[in-house]
PDB file of N, CA and C in Angstrom:
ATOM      1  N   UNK A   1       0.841  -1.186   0.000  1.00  0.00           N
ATOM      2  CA  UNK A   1       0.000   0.000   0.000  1.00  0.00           C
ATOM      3  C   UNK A   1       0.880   1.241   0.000  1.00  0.00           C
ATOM      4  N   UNK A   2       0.551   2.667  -1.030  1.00  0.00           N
ATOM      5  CA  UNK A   2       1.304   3.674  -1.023  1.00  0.00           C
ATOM      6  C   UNK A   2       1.000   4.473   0.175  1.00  0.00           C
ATOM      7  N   UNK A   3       2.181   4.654   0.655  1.00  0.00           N
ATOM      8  CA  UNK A   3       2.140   5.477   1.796  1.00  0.00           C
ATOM      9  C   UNK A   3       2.942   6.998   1.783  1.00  0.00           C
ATOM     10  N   UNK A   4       2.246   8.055   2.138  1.00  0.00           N
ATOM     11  CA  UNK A   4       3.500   9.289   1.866  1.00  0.00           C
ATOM     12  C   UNK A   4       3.185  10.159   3.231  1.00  0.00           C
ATOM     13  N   UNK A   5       4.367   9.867   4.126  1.00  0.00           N
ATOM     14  CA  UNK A   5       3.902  10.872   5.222  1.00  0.00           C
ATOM     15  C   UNK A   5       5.202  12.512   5.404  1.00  0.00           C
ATOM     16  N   UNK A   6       4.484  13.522   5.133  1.00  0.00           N
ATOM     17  CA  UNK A   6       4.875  14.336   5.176  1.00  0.00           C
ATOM     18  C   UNK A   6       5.762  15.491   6.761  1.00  0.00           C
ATOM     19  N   UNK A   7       6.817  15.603   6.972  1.00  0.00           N
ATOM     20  CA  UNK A   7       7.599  16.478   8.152  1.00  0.00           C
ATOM     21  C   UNK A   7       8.013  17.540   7.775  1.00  0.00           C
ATOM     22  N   UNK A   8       8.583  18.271   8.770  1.00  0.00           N
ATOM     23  CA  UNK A   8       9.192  19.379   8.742  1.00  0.00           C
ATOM     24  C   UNK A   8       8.750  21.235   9.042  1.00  0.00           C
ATOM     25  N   UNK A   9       7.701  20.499   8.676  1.00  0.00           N
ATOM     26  CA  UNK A   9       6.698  22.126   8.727  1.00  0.00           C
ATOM     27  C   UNK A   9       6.685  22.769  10.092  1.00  0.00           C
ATOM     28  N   UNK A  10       6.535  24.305  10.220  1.00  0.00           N
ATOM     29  CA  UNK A  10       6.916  24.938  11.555  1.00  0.00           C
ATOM     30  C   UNK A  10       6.417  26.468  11.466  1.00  0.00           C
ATOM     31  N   UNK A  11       6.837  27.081  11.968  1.00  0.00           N
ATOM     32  CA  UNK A  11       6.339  28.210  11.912  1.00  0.00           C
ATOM     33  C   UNK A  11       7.683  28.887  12.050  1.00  0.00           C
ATOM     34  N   UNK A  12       8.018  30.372  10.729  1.00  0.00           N
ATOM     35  CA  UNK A  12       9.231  30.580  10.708  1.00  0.00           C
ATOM     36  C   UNK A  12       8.684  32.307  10.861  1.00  0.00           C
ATOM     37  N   UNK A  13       9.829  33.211  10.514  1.00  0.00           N
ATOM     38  CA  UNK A  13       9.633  34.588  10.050  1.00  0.00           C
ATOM     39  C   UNK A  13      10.068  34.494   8.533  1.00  0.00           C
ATOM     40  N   UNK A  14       9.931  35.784   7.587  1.00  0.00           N
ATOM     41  CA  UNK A  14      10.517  35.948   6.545  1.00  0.00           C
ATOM     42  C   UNK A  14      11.551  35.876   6.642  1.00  0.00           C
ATOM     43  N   UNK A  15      12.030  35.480   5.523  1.00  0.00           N
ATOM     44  CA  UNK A  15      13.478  35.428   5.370  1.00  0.00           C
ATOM     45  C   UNK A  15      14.159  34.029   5.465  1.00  0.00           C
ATOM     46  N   UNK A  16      13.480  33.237   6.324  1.00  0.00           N
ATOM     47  CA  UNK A  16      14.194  31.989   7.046  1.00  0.00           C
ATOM     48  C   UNK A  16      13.917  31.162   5.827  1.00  0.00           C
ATOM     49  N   UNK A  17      14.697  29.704   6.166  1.00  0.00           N
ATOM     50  CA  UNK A  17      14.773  28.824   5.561  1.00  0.00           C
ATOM     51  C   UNK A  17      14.041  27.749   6.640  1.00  0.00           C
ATOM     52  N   UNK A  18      13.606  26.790   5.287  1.00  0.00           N
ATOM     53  CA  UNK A  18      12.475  25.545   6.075  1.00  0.00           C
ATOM     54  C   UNK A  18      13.115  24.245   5.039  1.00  0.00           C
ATOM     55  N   UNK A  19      13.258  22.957   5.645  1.00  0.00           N
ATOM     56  CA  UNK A  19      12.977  21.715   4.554  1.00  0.00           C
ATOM     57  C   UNK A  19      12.034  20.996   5.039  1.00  0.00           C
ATOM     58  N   UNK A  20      11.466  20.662   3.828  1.00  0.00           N
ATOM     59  CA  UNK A  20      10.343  19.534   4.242  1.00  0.00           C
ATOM     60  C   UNK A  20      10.638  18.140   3.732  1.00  0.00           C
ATOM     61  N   UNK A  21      10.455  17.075   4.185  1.00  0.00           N
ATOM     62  CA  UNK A  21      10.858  16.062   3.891  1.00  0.00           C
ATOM     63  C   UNK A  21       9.276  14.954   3.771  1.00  0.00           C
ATOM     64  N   UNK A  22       9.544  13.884   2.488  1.00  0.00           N
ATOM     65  CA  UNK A  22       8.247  13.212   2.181  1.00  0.00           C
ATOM     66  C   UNK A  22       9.105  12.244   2.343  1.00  0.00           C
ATOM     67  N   UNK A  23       8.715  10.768   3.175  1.00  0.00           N
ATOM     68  CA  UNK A  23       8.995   9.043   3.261  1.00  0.00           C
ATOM     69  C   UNK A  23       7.465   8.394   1.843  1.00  0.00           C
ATOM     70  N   UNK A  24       7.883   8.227   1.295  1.00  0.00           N
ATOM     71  CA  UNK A  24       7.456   7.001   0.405  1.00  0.00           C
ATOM     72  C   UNK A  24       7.756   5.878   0.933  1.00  0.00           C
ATOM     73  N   UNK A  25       6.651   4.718   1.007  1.00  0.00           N
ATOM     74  CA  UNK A  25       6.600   3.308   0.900  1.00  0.00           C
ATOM     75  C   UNK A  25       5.690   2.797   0.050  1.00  0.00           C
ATOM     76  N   UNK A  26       5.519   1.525  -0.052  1.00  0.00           N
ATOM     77  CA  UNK A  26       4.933   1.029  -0.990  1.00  0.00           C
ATOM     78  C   UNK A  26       5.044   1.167  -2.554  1.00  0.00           C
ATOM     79  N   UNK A  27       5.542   1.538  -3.088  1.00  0.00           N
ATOM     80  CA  UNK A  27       5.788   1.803  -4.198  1.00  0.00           C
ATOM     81  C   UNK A  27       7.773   1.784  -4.496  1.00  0.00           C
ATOM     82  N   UNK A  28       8.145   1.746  -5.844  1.00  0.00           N
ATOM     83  CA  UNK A  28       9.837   1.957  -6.143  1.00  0.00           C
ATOM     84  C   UNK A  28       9.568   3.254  -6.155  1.00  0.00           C
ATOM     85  N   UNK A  29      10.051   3.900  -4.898  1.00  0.00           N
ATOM     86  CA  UNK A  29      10.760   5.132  -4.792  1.00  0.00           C
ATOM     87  C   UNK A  29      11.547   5.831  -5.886  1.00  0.00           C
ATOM     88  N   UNK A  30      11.194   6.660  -6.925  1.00  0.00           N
ATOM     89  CA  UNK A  30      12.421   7.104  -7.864  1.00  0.00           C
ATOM     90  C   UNK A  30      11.899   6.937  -9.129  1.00  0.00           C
ATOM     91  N   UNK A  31      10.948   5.918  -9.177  1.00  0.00           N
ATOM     92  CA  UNK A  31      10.784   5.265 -10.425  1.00  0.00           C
ATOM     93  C   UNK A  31       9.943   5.856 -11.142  1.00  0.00           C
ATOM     94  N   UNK A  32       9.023   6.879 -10.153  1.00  0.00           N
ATOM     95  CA  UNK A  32       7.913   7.776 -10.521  1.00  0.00           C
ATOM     96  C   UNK A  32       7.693   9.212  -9.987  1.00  0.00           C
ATOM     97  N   UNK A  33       7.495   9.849 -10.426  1.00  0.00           N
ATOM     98  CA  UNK A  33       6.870  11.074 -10.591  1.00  0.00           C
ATOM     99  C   UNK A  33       6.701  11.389  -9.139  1.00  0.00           C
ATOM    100  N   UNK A  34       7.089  12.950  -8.827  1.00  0.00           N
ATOM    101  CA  UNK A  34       6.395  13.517  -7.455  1.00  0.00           C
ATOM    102  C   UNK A  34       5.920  14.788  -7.360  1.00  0.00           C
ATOM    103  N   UNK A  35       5.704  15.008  -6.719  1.00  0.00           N
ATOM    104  CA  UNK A  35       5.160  16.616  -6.088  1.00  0.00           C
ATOM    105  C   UNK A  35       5.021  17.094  -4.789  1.00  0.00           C
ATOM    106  N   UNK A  36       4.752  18.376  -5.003  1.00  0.00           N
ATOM    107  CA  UNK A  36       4.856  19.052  -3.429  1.00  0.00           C
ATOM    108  C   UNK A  36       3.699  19.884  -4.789  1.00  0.00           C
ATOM    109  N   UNK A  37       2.565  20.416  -3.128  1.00  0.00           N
ATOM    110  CA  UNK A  37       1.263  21.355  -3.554  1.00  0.00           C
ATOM    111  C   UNK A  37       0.946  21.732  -2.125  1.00  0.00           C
ATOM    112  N   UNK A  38       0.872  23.281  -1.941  1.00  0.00           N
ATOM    113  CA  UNK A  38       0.573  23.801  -1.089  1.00  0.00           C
ATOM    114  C   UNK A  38      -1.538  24.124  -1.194  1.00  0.00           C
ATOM    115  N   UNK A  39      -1.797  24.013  -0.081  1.00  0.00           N
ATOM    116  CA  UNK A  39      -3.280  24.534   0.069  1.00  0.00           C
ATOM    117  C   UNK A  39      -3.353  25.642   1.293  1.00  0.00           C
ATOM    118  N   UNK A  40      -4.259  27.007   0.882  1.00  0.00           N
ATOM    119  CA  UNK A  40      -4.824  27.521   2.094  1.00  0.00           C
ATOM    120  C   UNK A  40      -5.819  27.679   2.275  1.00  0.00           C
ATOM    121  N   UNK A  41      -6.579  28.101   3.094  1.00  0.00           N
ATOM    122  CA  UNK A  41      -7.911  27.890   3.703  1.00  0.00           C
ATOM    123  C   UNK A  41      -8.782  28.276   2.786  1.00  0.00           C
ATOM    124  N   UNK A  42      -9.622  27.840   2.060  1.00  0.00           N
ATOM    125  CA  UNK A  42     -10.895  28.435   1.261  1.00  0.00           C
ATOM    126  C   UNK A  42     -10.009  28.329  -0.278  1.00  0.00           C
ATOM    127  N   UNK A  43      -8.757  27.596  -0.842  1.00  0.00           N
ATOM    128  CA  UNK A  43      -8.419  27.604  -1.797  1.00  0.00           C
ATOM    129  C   UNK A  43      -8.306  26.295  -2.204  1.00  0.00           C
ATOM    130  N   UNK A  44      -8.313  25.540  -3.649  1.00  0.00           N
ATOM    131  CA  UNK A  44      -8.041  24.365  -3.969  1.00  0.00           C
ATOM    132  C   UNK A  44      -6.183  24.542  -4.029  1.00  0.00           C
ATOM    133  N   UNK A  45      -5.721  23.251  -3.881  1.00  0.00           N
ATOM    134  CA  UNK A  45      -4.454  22.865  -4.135  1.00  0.00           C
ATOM    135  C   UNK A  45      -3.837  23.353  -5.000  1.00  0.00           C
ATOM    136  N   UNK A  46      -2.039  23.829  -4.686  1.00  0.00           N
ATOM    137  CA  UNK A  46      -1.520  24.795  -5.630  1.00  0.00           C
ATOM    138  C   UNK A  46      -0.446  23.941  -5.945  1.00  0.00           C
ATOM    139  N   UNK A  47       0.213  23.808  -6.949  1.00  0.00           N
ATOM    140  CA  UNK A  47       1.501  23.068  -7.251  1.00  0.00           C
ATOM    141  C   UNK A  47       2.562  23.814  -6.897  1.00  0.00           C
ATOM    142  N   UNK A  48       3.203  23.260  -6.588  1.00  0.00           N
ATOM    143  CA  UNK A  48       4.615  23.985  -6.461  1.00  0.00           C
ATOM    144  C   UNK A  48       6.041  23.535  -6.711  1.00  0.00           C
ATOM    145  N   UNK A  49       5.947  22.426  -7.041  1.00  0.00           N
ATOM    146  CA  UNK A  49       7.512  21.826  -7.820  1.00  0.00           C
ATOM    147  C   UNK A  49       7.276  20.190  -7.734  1.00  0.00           C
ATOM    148  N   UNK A  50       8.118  19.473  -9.059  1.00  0.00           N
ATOM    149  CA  UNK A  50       7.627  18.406  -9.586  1.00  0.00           C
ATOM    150  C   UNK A  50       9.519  17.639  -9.414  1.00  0.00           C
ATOM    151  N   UNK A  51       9.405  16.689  -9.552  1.00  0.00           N
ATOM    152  CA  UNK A  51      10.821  15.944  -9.806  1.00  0.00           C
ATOM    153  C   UNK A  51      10.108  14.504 -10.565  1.00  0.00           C
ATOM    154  N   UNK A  52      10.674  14.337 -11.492  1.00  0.00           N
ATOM    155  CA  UNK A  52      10.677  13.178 -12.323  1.00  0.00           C
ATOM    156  C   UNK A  52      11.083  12.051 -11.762  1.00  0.00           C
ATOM    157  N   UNK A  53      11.512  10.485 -12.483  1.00  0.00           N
ATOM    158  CA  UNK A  53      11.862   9.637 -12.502  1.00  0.00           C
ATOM    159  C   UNK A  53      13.072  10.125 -13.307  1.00  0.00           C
ATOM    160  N   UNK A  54      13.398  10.553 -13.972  1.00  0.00           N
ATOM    161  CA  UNK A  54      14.974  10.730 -14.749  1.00  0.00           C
ATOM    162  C   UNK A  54      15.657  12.210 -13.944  1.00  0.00           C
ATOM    163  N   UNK A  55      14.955  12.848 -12.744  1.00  0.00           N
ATOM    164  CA  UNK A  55      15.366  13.860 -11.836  1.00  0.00           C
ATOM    165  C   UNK A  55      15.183  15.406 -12.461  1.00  0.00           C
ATOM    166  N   UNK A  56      14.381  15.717 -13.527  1.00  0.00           N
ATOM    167  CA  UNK A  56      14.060  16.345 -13.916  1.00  0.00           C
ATOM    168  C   UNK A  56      13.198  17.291 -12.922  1.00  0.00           C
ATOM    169  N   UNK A  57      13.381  19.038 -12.634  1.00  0.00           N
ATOM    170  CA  UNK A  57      12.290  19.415 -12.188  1.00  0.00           C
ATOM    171  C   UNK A  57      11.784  20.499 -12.708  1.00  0.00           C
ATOM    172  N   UNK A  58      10.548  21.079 -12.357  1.00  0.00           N
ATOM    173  CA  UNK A  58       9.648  22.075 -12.443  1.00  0.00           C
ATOM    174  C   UNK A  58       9.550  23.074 -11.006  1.00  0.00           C
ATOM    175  N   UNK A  59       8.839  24.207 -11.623  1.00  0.00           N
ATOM    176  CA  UNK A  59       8.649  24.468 -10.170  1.00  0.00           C
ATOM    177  C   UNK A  59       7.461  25.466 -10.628  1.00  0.00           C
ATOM    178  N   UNK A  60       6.806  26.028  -9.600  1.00  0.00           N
ATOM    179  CA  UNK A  60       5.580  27.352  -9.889  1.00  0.00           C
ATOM    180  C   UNK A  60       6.727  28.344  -9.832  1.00  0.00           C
ATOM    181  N   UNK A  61       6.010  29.587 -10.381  1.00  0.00           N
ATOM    182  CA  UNK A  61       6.574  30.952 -11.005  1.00  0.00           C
ATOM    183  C   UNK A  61       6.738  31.294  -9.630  1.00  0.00           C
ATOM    184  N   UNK A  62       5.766  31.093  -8.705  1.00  0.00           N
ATOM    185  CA  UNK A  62       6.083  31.937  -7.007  1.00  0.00           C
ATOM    186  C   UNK A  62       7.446  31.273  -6.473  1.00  0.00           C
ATOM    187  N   UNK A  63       7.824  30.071  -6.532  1.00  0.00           N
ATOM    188  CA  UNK A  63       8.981  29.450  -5.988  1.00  0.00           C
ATOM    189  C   UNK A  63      10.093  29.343  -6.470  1.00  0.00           C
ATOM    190  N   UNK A  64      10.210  29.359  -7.889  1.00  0.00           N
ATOM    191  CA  UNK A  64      11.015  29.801  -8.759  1.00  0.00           C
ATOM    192  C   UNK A  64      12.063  30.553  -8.362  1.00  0.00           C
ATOM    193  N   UNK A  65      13.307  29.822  -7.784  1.00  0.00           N
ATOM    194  CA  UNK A  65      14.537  30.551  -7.205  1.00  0.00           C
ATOM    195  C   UNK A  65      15.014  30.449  -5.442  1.00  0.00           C
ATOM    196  N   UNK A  66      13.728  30.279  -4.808  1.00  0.00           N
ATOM    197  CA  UNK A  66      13.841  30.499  -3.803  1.00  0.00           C
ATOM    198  C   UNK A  66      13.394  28.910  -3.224  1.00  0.00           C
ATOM    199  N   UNK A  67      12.962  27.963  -4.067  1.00  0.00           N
ATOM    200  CA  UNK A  67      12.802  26.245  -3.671  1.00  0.00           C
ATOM    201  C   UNK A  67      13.521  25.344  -4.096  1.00  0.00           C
ATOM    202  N   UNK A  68      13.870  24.239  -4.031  1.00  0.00           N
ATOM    203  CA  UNK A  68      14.691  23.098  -4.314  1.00  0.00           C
ATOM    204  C   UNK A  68      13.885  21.835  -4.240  1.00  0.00           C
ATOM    205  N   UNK A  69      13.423  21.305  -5.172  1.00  0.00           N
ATOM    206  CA  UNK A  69      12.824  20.061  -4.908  1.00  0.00           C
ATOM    207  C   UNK A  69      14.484  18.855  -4.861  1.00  0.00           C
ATOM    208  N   UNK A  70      14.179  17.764  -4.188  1.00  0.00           N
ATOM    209  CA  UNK A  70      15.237  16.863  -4.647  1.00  0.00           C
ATOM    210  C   UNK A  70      14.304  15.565  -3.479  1.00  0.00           C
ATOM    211  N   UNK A  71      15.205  14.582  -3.544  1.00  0.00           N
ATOM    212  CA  UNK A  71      14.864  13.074  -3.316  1.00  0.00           C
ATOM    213  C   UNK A  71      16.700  12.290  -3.077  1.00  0.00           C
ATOM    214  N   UNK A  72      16.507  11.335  -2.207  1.00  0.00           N
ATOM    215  CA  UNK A  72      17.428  10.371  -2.019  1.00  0.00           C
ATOM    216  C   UNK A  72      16.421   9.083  -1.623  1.00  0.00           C
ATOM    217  N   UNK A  73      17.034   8.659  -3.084  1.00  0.00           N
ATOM    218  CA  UNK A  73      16.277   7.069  -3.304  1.00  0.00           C
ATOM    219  C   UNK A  73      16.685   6.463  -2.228  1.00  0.00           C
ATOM    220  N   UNK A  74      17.881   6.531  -1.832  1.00  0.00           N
ATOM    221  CA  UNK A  74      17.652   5.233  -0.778  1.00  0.00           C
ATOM    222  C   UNK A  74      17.456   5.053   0.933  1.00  0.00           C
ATOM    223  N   UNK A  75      16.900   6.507   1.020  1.00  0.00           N
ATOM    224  CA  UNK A  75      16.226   6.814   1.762  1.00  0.00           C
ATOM    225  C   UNK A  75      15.173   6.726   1.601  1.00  0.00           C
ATOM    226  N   UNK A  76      14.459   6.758   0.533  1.00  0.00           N
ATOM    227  CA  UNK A  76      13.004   6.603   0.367  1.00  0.00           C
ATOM    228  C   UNK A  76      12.380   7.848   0.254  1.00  0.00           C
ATOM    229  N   UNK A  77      12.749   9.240   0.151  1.00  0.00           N
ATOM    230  CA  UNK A  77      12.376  10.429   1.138  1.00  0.00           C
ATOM    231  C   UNK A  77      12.784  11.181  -0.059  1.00  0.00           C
ATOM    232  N   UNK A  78      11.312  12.502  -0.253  1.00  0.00           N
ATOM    233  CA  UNK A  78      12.044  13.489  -1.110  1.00  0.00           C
ATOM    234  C   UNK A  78      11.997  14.561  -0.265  1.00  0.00           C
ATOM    235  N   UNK A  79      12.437  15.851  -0.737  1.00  0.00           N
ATOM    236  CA  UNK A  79      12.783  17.328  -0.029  1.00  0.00           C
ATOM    237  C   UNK A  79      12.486  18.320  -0.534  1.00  0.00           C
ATOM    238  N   UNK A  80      12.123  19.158  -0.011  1.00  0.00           N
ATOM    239  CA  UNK A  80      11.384  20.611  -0.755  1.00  0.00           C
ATOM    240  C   UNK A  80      12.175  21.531   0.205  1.00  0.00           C
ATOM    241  N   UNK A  81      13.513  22.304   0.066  1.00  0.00           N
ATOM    242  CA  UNK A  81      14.324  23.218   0.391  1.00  0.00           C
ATOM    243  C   UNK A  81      13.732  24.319   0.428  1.00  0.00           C
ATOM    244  N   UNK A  82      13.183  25.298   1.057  1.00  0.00           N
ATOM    245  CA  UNK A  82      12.536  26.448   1.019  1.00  0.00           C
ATOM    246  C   UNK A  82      13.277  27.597   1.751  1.00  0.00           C
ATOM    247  N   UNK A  83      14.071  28.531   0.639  1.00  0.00           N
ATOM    248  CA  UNK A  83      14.803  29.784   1.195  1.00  0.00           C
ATOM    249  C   UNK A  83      14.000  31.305   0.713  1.00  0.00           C
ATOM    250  N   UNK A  84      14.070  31.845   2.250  1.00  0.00           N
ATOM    251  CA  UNK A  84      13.789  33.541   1.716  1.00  0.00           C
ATOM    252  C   UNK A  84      12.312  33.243   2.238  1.00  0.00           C
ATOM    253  N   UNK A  85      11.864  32.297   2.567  1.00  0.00           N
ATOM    254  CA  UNK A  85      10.283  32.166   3.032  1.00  0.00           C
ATOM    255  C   UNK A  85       9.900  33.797   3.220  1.00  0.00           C
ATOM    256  N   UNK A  86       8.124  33.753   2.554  1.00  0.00           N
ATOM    257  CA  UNK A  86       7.352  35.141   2.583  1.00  0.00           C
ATOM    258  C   UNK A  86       6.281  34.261   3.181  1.00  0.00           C
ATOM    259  N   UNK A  87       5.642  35.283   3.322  1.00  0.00           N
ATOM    260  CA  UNK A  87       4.627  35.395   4.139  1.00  0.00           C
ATOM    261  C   UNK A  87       3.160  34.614   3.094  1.00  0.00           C
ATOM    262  N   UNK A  88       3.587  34.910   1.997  1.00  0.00           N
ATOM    263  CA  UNK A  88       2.611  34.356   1.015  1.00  0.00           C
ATOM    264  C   UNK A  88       2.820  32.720   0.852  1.00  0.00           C
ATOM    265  N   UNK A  89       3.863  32.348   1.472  1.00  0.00           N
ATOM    266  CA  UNK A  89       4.178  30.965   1.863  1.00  0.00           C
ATOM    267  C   UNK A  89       3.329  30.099   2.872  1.00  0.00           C
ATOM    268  N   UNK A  90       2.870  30.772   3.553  1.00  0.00           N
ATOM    269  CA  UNK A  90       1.985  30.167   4.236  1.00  0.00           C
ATOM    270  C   UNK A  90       0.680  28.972   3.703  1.00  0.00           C
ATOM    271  N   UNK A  91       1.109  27.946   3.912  1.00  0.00           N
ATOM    272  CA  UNK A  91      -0.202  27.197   3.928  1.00  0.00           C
ATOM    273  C   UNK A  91       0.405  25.127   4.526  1.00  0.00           C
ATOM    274  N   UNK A  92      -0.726  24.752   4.003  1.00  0.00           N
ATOM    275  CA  UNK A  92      -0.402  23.102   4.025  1.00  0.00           C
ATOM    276  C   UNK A  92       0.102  22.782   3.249  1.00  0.00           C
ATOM    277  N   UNK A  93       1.165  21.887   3.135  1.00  0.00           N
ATOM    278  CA  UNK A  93       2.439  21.579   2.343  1.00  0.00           C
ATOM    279  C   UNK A  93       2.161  20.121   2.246  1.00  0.00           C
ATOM    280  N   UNK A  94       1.623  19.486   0.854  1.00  0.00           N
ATOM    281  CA  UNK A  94       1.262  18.543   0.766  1.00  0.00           C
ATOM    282  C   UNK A  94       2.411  17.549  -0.499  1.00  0.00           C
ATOM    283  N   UNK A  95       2.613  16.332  -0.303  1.00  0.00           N
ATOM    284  CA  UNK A  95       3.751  15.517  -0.494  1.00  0.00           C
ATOM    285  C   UNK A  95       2.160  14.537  -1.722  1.00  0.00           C
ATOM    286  N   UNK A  96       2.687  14.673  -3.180  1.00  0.00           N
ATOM    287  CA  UNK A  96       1.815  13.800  -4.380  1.00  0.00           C
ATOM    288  C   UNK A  96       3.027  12.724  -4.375  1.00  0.00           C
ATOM    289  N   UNK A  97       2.413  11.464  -5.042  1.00  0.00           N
ATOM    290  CA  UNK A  97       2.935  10.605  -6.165  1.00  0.00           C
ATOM    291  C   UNK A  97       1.971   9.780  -6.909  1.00  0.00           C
ATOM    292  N   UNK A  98       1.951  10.086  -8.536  1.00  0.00           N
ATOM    293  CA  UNK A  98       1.865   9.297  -9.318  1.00  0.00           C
ATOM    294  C   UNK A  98       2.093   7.726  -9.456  1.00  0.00           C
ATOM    295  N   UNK A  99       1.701   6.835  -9.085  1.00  0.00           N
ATOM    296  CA  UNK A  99       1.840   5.625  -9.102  1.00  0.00           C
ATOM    297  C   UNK A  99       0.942   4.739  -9.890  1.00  0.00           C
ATOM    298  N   UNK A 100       1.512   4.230 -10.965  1.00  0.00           N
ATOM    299  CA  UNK A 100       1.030   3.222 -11.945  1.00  0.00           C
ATOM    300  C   UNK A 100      -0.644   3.840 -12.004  1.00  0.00           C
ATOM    301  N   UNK A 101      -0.710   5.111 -12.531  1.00  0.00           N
ATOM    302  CA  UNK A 101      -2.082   5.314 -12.679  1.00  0.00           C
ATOM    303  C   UNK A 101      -2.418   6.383 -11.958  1.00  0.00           C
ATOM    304  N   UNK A 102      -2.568   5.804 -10.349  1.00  0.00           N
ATOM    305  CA  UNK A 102      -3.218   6.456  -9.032  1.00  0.00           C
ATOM    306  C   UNK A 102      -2.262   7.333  -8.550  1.00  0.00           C
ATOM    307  N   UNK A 103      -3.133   8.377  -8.116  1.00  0.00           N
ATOM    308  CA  UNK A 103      -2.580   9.685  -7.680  1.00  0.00           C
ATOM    309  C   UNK A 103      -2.877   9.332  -5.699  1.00  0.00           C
ATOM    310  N   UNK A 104      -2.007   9.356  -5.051  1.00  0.00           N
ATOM    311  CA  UNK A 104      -1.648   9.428  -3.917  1.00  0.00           C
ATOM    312  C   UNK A 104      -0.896  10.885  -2.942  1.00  0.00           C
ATOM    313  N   UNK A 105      -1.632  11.184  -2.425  1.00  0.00           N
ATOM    314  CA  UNK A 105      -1.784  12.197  -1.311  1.00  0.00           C
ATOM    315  C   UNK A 105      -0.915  12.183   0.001  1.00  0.00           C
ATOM    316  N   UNK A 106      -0.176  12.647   0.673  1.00  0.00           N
ATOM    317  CA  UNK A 106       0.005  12.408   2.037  1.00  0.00           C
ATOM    318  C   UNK A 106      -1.077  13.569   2.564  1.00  0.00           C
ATOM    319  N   UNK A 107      -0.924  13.572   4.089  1.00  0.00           N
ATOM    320  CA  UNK A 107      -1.520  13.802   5.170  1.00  0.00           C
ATOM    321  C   UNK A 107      -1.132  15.558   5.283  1.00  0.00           C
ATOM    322  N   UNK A 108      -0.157  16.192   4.760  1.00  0.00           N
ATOM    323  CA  UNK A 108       0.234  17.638   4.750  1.00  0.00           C
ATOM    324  C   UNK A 108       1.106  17.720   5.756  1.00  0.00           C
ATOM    325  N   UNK A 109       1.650  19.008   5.645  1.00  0.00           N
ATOM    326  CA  UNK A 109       2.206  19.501   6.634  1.00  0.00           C
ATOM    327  C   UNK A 109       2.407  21.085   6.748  1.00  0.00           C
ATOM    328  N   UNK A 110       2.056  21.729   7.688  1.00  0.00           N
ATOM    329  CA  UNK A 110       1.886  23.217   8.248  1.00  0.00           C
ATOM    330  C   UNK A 110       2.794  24.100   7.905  1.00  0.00           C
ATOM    331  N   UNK A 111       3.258  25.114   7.226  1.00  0.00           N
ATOM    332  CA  UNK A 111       4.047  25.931   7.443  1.00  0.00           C
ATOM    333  C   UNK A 111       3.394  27.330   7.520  1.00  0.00           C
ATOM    334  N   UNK A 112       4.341  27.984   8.302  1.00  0.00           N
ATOM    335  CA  UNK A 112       3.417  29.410   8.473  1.00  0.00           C
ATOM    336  C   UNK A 112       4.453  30.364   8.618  1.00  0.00           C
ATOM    337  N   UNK A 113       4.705  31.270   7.624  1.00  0.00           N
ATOM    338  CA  UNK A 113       5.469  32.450   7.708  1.00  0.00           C
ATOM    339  C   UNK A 113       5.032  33.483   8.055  1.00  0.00           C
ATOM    340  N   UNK A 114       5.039  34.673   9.506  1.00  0.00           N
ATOM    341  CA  UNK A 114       4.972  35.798   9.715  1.00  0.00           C
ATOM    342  C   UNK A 114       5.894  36.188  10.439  1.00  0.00           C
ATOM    343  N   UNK A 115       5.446  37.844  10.874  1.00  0.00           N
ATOM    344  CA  UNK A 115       6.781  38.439  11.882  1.00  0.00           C
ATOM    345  C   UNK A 115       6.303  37.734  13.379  1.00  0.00           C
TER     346      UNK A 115
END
């Protein structure tokens, strides 16, 4: 069974740096497709950076410079590096994978940037 449980989230000021870290099980780690998508209250799910199976990434125009997606297969675990955090950063920080078809969700995780 795919499992994705999401850490790291906290409450920072601007400026700071945050990582978030996703554990994959059930599935070959690496072999497929991921994501990170932030949600805030009263909004549907926002994308925010993709990493491939060949390590390829994407990212949204807001994170663009200031995020790092990456993964260590044999940890099982990918990472979403977040520098310069704003305040518009704020929300639930949610961990996707694509698996043979099915789209799989973790549980989120909190981040909240103010002074």
């Amino acid at each position: 069974q795919v499992q994705l449980v999401e850490s790291g989230g906290g409450s920072v000021q601007p400026g700071d740096s945050l990582t978030l870290s996703c554990v994959g099980s059930g599935f070959r780690f690496g072999h497929y497709i991921m994501f990170w998508y932030r949600q805030v209250p009263g909004k549907g799910r926002e994308f925010v950076a993709e990493i491939t199976s060949l390590d390829g990434t994407r990212y949204a125009d807001s994170v663009n410079g200031r995020f790092v997606i990456s993964r260590d297969i044999d940890r099982k675990t990918m990472f979403l590096q977040m520098n310069n955090l704003k305040p518009d950063d704020t929300a639930v920080y949610y961990c996707r994978a694509n698996v043979d078809m099915q789209t799989y969700w973790g549980e989120g995780t909190q981040v909240t940037v103010s002074e």
